[in-house]
Protein backbone atom coordinates (compact mmCIF):
# COMPACT_ATOMS: atom_id res chain seq x y z
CA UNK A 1 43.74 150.44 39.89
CA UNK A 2 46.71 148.31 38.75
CA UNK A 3 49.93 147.52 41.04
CA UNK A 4 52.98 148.49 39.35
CA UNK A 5 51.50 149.13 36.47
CA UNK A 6 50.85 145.38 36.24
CA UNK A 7 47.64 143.73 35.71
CA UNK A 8 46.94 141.08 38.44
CA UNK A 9 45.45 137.86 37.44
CA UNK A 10 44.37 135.31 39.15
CA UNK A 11 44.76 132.05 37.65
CA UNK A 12 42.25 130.11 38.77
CA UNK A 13 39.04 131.67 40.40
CA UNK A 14 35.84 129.33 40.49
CA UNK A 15 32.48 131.10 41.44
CA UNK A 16 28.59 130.15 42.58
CA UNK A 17 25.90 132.19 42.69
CA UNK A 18 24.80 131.21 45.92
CA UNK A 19 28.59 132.32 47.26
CA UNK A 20 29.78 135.42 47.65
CA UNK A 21 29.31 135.91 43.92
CA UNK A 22 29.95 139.34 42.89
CA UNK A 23 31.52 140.60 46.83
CA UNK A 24 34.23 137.96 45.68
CA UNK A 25 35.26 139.88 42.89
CA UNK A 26 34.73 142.94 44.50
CA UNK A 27 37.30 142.01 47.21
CA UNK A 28 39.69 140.69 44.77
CA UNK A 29 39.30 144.13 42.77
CA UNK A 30 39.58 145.95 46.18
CA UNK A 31 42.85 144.43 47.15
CA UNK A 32 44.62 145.76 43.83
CA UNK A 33 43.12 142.51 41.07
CA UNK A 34 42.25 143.00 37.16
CA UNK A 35 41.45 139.52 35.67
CA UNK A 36 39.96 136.48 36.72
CA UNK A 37 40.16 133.36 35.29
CA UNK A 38 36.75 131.57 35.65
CA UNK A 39 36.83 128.43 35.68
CA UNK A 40 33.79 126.12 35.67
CA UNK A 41 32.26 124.15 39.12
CA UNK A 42 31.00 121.00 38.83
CA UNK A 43 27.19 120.53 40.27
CA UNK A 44 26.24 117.03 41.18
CA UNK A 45 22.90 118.19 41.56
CA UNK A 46 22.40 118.30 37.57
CA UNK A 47 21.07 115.15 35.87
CA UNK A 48 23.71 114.06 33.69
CA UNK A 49 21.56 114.55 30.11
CA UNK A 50 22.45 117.91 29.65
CA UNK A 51 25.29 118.20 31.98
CA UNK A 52 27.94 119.75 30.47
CA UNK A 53 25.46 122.03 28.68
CA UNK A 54 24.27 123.38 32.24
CA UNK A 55 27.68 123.62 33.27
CA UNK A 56 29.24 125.69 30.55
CA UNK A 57 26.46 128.03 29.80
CA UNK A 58 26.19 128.83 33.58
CA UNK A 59 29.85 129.54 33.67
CA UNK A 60 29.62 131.76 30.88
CA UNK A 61 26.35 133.70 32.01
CA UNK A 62 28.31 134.31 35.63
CA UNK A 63 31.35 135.96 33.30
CA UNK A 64 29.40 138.08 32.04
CA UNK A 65 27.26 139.22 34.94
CA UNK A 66 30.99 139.96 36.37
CA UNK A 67 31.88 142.16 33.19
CA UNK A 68 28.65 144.27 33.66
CA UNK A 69 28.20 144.38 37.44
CA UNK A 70 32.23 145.27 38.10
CA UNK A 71 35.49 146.62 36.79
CA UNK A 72 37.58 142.94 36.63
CA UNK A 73 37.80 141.45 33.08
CA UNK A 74 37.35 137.96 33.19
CA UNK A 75 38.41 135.52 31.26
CA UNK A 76 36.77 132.01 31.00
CA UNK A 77 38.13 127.83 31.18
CA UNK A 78 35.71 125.64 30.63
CA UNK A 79 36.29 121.75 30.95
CA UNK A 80 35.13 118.63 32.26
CA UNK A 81 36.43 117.58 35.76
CA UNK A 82 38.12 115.03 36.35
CA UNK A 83 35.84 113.67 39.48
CA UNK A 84 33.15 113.74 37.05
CA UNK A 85 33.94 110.18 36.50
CA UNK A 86 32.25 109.03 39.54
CA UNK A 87 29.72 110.88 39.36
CA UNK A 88 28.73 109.35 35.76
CA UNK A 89 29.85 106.06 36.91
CA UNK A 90 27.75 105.99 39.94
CA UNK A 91 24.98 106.82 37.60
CA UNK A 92 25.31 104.25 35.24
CA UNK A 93 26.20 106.22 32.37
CA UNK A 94 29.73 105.84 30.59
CA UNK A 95 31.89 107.83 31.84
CA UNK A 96 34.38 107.94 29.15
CA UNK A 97 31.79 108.94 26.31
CA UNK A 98 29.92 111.44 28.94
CA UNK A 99 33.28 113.21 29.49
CA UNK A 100 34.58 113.07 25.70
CA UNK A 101 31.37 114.35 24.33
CA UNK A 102 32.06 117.41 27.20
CA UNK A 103 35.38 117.75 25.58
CA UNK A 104 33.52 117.81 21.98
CA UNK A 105 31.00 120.88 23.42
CA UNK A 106 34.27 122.92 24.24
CA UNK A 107 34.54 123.40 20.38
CA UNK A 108 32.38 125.87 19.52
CA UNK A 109 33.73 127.73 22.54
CA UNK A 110 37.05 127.76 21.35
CA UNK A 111 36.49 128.32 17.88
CA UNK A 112 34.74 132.01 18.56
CA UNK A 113 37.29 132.17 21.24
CA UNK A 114 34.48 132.60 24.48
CA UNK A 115 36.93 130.56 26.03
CA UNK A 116 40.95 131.15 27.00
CA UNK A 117 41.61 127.64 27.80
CA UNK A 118 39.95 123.75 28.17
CA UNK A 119 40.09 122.78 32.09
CA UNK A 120 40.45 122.28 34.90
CA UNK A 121 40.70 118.60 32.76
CA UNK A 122 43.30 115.54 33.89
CA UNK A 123 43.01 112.91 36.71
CA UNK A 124 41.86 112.39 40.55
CA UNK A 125 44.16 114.24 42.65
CA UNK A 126 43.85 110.21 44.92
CA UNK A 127 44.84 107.19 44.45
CA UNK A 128 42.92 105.15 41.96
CA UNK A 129 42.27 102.11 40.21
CA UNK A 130 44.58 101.47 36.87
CA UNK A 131 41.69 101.81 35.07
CA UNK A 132 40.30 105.13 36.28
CA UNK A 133 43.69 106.41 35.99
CA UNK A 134 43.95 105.06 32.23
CA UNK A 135 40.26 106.02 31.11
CA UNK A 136 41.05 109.61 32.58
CA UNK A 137 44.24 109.74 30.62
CA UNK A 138 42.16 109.00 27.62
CA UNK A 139 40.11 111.61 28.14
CA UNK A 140 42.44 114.01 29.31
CA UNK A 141 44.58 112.98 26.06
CA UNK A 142 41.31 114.14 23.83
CA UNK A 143 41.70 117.92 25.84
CA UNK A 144 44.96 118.16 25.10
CA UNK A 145 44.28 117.48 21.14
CA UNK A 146 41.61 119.94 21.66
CA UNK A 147 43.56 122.61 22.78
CA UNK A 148 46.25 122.23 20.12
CA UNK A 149 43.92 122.35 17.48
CA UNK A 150 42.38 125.42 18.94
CA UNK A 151 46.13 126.67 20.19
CA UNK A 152 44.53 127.55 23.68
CA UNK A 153 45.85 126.55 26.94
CA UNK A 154 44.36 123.22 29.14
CA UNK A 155 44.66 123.42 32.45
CA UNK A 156 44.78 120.38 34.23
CA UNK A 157 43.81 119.08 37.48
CA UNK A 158 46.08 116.00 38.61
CA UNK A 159 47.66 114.20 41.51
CA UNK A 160 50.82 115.71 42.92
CA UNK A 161 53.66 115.44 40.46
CA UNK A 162 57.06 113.72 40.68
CA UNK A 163 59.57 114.34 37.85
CA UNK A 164 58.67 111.26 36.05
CA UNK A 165 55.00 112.08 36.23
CA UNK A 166 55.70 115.26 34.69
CA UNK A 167 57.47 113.96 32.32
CA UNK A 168 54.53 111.66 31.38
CA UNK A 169 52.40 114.76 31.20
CA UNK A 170 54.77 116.35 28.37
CA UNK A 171 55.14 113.49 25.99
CA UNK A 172 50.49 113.58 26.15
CA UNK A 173 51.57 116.90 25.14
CA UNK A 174 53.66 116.30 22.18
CA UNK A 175 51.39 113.19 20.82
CA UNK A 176 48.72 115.79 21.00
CA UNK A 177 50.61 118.56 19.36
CA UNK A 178 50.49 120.96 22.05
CA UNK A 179 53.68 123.23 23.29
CA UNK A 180 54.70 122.38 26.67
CA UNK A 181 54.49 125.99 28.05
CA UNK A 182 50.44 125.86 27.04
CA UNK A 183 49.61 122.77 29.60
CA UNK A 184 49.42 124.51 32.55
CA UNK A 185 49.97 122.66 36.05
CA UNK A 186 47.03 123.98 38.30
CA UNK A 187 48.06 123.55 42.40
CA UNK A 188 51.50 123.04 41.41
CA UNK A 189 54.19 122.72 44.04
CA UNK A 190 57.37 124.30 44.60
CA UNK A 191 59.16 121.18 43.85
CA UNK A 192 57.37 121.25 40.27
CA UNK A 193 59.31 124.84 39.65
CA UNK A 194 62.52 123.11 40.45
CA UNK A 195 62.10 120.24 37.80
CA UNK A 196 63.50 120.22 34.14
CA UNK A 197 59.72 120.11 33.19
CA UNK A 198 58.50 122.67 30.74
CA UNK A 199 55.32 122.65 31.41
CA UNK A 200 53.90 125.81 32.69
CA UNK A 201 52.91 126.16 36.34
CA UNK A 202 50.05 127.94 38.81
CA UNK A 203 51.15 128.15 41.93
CA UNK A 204 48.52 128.10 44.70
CA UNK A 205 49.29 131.96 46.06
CA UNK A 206 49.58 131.48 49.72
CA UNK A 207 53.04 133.14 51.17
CA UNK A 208 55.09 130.39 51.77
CA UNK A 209 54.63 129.58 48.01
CA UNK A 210 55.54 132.69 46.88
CA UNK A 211 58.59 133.06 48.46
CA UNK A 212 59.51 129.37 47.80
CA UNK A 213 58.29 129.78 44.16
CA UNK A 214 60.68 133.00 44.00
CA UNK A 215 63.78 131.12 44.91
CA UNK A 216 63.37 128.73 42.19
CA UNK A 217 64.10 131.74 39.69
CA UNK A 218 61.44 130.13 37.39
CA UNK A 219 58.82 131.95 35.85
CA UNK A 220 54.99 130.86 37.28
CA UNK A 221 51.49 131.54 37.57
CA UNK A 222 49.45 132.41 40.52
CA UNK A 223 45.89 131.16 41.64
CA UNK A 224 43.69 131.18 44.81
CA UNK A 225 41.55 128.03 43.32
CA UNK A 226 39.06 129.88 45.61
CA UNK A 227 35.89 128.04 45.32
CA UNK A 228 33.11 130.12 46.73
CA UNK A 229 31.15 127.57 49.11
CA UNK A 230 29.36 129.37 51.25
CA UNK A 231 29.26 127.01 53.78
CA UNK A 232 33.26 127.37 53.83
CA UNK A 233 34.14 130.69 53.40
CA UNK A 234 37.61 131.23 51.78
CA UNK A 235 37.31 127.73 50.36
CA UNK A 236 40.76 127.09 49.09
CA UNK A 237 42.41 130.32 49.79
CA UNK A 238 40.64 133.78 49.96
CA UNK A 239 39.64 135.93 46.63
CA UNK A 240 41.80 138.53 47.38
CA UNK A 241 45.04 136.50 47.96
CA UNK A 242 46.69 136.88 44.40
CA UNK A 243 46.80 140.88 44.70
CA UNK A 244 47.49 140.76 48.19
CA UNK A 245 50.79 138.54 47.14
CA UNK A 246 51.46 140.87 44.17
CA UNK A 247 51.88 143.75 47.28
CA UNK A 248 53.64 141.32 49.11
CA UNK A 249 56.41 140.96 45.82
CA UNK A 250 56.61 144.96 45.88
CA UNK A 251 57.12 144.62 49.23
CA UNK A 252 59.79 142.28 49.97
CA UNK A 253 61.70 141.80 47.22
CA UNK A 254 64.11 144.79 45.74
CA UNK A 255 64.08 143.17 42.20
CA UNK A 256 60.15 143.22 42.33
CA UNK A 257 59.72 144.81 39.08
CA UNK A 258 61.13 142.01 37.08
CA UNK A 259 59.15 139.24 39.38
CA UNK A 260 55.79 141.22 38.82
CA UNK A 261 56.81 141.42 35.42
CA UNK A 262 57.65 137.44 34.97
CA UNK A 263 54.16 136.39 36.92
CA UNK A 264 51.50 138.87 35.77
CA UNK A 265 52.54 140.01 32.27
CA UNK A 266 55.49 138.06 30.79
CA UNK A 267 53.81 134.14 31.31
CA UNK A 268 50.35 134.99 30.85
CA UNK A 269 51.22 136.94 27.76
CA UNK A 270 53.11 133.78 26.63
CA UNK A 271 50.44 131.40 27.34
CA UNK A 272 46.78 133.60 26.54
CA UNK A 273 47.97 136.19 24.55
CA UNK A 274 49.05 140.08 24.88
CA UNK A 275 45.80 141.88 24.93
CA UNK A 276 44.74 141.68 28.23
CA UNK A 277 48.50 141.87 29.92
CA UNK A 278 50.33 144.79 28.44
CA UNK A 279 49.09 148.33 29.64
């Protein structure tokens, strides 16, 4: 099933195995979805030897459970966190070195292309120290030269963004050698659209987003950034919001062919590639 003849992604999808799990997907496929794109949890319950090796290979097992066990494709992102930090910290182990040596693992993903991007990767979405906030810049500067020399996406995870932080963002981009439209603003804001940036943003897919996303005329992304915790169901929004909000578009808007086309085919094919977009 496809809407419009579109295929609906959803941008950023996390999943557990002690969630919902496969009903997730299920839902999200039952409400009109085609691709996911998994993105790894962290799990603060894994000693912190082998971390990101736990981390990415159980992301990558649960991808491909979904490929055999439903209809969605799924593709994967597979970073280090940015909250990580404390976690290392609080363990006495460098932070820094932990997290760039996550960044080195990502590699050999991207080189036989298991991965479609390097994220969710950046800074604490909170108020920090300077030198938090210039140790995750470092690392988050080491994704980004990852990604170019891969030319895959990063997806980053950061503190909400004013013009001039933004505009920070691009010039990490162009030391790193990295097109603007391939960092990709995860949880970005309406305000974000109406910037000169040029960075590429995922819009968290609630309705009032939509429609204020819409007005900006600017082309975006769309995510739930649903998390799976069973303990808080619909953790951030539900997993069948993006489809539900790509019926909402056919619904609402008479020019809804050339939105659906923008959001589900148009960016994504700019960003990951044709193959999975174009029908």
């Amino acid at each position: 099933m496809t809407i419009e003849n579109f295929r609906i992604l959803d941008n950023h999808f996390h999943l557990r195995t002690d969630g919902l799990y496969l009903d997730a997907v299920k839902a999200f496929k039952k409400a009109g979805g085609d691709i996911i794109n998994l993105v790894n949890l962290p799990d603060y319950t894994i000693p912190t030897s082998e971390y990101y090796e736990h981390i990415y290979e159980r992301t990558l097992k649960m991808a491909e459970f979904i490929r055999t066990n439903s209809e969605v494709k799924v593709m994967v992102t597979l970073g280090p966190y940015p909250l990580d930090y404390f976690y290392f910290r609080q363990a006495s182990v460098n932070p820094v070195k932990k997290m760039a040596d996550g960044i080195m693992l990502l590699e050999k993903y991207a080189e036989d292309k298991t991965i479609c991007a390097i994220g969710e990767i950046g800074r604490p979405h909170f108020d920090v120290d300077p030198k938090v906030r210039e140790e995750s810049n470092q690392i988050l500067l080491r994704g980004l030269h990852l990604a170019a020399d891969y030319h895959i996406p990063a997806i980053l995870h950061t503190e909400d963004l004013d013009e001039a932080a933004l505009f920070e963002l691009q010039v990490m981009g162009n030391k790193s050698g990295i097109s603007p439209h391939m960092i990709i603003k995860h949880h970005a804001t309406v305000s974000n659209l109406m910037s000169e940036s040029a960075l590429s943003m995922s819009v968290l897919a609630t309705r009032p987003n939509l429609r204020g996303s819409i007005e900006t005329g600017k082309s975006f992304l769309l995510e739930t950034d649903y998390v799976d915790d069973p303990l808080k169901p619909g953790k951030v929004i539900a997993p069948d919001s993006v489809p539900k909000r790509a019926l909402m578009i056919r619904g609402e808007y008479t020019n809804y062919e050339k939105i659906m086309s923008d959001v589900f085919l148009k960016l994504p094919s700019k960003i990951y590639g044709k193959e999975l977009f174009e029908i």
